[in-house]
N, C-alpha and C. Protein backbone atom coordinates (compact mmCIF):
# COMPACT_ATOMS: atom_id res chain seq x y z
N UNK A 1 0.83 -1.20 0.00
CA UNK A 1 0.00 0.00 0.00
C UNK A 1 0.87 1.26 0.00
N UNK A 2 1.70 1.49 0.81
CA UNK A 2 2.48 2.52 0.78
C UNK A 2 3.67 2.68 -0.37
N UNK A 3 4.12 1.63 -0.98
CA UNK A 3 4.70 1.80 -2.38
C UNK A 3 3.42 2.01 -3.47
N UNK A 4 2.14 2.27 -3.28
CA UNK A 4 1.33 2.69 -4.72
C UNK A 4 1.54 4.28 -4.39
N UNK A 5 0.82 4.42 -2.82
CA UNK A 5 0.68 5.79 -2.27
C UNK A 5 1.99 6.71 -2.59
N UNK A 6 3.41 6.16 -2.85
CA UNK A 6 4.81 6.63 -2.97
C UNK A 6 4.45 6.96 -4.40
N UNK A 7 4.14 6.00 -5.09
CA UNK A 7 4.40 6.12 -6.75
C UNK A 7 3.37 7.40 -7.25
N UNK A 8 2.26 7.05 -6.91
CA UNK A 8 0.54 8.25 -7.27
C UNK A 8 1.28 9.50 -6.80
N UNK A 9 1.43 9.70 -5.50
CA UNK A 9 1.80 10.90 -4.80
C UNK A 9 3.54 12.03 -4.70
N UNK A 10 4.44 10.88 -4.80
CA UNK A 10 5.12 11.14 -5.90
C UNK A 10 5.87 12.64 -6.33
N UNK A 11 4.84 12.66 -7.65
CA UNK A 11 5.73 13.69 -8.67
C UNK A 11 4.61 14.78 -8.14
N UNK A 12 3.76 14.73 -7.40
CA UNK A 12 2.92 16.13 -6.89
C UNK A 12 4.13 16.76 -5.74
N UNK A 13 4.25 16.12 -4.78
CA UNK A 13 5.56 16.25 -4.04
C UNK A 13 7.18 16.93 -4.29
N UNK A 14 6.97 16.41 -5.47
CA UNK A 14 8.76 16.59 -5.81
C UNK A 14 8.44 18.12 -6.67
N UNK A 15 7.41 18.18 -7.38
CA UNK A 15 6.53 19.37 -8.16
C UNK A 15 6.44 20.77 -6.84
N UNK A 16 6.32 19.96 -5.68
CA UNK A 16 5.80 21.40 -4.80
C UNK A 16 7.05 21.82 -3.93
N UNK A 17 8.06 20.90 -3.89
CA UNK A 17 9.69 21.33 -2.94
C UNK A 17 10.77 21.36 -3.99
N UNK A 18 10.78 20.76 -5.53
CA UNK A 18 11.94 21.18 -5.75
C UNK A 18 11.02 22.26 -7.37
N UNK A 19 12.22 22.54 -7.94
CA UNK A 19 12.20 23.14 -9.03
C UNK A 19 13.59 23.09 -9.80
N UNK A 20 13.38 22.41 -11.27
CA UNK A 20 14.76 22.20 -11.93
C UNK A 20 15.70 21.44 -11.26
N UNK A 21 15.23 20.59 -10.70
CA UNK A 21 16.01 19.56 -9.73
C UNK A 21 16.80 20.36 -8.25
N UNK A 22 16.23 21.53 -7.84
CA UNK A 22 17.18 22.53 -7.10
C UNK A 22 16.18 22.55 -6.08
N UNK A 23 16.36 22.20 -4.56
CA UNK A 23 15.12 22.14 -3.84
C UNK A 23 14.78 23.97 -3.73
N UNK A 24 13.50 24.06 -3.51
CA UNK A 24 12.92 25.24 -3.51
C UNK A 24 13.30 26.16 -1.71
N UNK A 25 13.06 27.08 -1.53
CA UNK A 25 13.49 27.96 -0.70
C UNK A 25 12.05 27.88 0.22
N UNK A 26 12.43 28.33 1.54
CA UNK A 26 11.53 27.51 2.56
C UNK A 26 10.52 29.04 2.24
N UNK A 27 10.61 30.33 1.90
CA UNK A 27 9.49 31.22 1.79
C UNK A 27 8.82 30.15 0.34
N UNK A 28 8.96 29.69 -0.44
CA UNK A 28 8.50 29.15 -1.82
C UNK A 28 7.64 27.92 -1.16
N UNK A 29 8.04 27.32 -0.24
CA UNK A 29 7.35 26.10 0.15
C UNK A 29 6.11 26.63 0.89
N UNK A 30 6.41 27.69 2.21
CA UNK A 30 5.59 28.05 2.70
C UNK A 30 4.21 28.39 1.92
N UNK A 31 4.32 29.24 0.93
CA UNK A 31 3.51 30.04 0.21
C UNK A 31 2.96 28.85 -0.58
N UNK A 32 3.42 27.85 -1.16
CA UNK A 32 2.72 27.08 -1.99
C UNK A 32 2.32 25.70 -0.78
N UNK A 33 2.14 25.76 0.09
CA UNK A 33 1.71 24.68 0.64
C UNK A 33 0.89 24.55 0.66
N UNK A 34 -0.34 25.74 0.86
CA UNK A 34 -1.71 24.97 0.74
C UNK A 34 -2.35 23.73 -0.69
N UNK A 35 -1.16 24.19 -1.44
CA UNK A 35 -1.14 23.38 -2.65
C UNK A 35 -1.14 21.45 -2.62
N UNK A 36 -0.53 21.50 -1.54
CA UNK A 36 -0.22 20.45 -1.11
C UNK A 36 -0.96 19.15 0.14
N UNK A 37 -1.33 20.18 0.79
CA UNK A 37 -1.51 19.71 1.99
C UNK A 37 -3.34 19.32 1.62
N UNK A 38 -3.90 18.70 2.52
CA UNK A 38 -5.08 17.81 2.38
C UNK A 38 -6.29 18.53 2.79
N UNK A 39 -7.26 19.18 2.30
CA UNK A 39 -8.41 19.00 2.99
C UNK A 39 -8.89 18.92 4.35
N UNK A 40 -8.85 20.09 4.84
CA UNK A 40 -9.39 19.84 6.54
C UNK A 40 -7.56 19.81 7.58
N UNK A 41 -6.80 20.29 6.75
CA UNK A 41 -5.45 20.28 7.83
C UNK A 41 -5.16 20.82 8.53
N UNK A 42 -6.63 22.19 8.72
CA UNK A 42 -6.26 22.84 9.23
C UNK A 42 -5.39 24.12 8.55
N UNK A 43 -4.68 24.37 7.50
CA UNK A 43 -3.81 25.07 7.20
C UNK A 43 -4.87 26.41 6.55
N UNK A 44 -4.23 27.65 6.26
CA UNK A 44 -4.93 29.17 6.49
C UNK A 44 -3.91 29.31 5.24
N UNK A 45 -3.85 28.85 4.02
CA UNK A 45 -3.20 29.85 2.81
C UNK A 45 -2.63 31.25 3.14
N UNK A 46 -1.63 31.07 2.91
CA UNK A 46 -0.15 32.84 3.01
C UNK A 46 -0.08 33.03 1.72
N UNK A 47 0.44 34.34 1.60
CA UNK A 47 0.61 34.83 -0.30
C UNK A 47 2.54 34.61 0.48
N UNK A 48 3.43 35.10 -0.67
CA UNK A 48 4.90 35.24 -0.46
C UNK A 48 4.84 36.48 0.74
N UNK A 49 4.40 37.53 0.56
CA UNK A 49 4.28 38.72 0.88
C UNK A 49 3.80 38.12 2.91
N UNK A 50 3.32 37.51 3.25
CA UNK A 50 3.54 37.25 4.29
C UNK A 50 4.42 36.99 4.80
N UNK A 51 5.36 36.15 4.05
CA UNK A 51 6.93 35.47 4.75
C UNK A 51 8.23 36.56 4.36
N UNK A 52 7.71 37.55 4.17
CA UNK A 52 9.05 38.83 3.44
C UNK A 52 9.99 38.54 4.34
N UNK A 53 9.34 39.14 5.31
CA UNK A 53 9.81 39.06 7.34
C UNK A 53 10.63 38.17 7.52
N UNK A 54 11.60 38.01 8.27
CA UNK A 54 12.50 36.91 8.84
C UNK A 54 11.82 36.46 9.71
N UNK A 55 11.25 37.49 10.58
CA UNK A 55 10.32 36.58 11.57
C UNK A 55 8.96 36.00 11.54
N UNK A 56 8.12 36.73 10.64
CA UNK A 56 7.63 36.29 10.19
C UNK A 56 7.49 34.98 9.29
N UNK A 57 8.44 34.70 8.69
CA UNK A 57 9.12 33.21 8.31
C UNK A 57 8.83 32.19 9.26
N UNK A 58 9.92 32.53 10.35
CA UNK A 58 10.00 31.23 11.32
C UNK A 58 8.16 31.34 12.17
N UNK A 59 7.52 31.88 12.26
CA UNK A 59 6.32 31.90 12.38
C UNK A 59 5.62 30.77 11.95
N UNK A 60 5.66 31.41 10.66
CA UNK A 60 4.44 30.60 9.93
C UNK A 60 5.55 29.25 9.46
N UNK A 61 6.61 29.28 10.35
CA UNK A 61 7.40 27.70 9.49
C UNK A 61 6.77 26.65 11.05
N UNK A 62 6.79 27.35 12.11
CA UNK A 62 6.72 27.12 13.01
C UNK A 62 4.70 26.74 13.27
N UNK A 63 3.88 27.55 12.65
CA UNK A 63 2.51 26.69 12.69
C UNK A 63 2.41 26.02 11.42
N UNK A 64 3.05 26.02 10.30
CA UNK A 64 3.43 24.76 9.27
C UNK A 64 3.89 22.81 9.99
N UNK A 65 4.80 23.26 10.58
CA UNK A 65 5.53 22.32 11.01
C UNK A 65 4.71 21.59 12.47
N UNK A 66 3.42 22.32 13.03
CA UNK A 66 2.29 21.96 14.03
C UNK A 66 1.34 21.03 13.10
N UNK A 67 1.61 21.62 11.80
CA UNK A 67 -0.10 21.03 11.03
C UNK A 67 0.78 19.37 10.94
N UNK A 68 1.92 19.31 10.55
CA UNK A 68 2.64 18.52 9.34
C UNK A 68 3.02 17.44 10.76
N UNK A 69 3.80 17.66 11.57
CA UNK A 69 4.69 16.93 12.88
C UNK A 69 4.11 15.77 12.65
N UNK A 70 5.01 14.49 12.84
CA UNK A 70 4.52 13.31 12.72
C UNK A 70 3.70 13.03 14.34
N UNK A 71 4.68 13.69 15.23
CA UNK A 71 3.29 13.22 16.61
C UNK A 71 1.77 13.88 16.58
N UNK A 72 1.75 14.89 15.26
CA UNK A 72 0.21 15.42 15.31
C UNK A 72 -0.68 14.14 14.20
N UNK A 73 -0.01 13.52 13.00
CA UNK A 73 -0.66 12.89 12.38
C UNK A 73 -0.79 11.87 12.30
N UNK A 74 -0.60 10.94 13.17
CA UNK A 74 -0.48 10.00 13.97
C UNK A 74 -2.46 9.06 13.19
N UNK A 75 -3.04 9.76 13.52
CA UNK A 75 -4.86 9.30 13.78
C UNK A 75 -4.99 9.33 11.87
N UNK A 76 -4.12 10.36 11.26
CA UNK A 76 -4.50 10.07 9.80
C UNK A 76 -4.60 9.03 8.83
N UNK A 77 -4.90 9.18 7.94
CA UNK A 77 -4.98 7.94 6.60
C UNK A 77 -3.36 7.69 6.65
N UNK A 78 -3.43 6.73 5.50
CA UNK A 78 -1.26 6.51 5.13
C UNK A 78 -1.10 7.92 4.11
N UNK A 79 -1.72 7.89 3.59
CA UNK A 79 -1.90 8.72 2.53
C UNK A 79 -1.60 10.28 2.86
N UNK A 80 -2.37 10.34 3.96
CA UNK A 80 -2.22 12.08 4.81
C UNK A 80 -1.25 11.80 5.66
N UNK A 81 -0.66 10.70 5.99
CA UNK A 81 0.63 10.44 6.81
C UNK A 81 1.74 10.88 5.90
N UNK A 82 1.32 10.48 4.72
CA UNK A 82 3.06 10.18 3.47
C UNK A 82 3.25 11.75 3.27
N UNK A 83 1.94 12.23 3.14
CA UNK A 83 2.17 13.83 2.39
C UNK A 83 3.07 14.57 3.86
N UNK A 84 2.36 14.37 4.96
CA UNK A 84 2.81 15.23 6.10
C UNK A 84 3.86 14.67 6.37
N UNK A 85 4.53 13.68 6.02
CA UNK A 85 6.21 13.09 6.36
C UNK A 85 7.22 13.88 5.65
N UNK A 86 6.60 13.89 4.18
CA UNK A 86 7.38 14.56 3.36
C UNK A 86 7.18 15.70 3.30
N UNK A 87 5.99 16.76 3.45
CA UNK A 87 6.20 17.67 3.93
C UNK A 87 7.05 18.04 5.01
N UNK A 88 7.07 17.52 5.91
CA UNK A 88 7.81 17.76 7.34
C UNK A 88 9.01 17.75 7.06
N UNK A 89 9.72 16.94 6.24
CA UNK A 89 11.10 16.97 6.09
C UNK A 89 11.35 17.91 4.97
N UNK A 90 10.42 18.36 4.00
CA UNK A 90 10.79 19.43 3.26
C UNK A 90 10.89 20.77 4.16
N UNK A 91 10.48 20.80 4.67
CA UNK A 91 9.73 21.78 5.71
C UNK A 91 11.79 22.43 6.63
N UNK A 92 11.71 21.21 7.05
CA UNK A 92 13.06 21.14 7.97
C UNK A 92 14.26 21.25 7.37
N UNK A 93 14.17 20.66 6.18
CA UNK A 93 15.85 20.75 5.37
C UNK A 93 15.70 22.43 4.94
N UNK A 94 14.57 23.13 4.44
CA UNK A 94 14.63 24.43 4.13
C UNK A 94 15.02 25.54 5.34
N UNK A 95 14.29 24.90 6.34
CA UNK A 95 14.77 25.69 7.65
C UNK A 95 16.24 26.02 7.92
N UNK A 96 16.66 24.80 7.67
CA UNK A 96 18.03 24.52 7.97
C UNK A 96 18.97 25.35 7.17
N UNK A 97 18.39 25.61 5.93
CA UNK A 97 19.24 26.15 4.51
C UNK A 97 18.89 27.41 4.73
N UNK A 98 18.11 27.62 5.73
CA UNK A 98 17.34 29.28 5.50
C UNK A 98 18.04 29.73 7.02
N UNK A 99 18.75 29.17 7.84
CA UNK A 99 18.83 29.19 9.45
C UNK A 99 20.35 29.74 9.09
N UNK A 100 21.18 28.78 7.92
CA UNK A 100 22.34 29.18 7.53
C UNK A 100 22.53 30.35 6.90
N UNK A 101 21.56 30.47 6.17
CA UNK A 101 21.69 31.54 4.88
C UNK A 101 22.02 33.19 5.99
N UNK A 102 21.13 32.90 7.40
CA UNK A 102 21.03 34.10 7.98
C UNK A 102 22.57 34.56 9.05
N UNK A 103 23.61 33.55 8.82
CA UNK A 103 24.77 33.27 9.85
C UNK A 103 26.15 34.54 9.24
């Protein structure tokens, strides 16, 4: 089950974190996540223009990463598990690249 859910779900995934094989920048993920994420997640759509802010960033990376956390989705389908896994780790490697960028 979870290798069909990998294969279907997939290239929507790799479509919403990378671009030109170059992973995308954690304001790019933020802003396009509602793109991603499921029906009922809870999540409130941001334009770019919300995340300009540095702090504003870690904000909204910070109630991103509440919707997505594997101890919150725990009760979900596999399906809303796979998206919020891989979200979550898209989520975190950008942090990380965006935590540096500011050093």
């Amino acid at each position: 089950e979870e290798d069909l859910i990998r294969q279907r779900l997939e290239p929507r995934l790799r479509a919403w974190s990378e671009e030109h094989g170059k992973k995308k920048q954690l304001r790019a993920l933020l802003a396009n996540l509602h793109t991603i994420l499921w029906e009922g997640s809870g999540w409130r759509q941001i334009s770019l223009a919300d995340v300009l802010d540095d702090s504003k960033v870690k904000r909204v990376y910070f109630k991103a990463s509440r919707v997505v956390h594997p101890d919150k989705t725990g009760k979900l389908d596999a399906e809303k598990r796979f998206v919020a896994k891989r979200v979550f780790d898209a989520l975190t490697q950008a942090k990380v690249e965006f935590d540096e960028g500011k050093r």
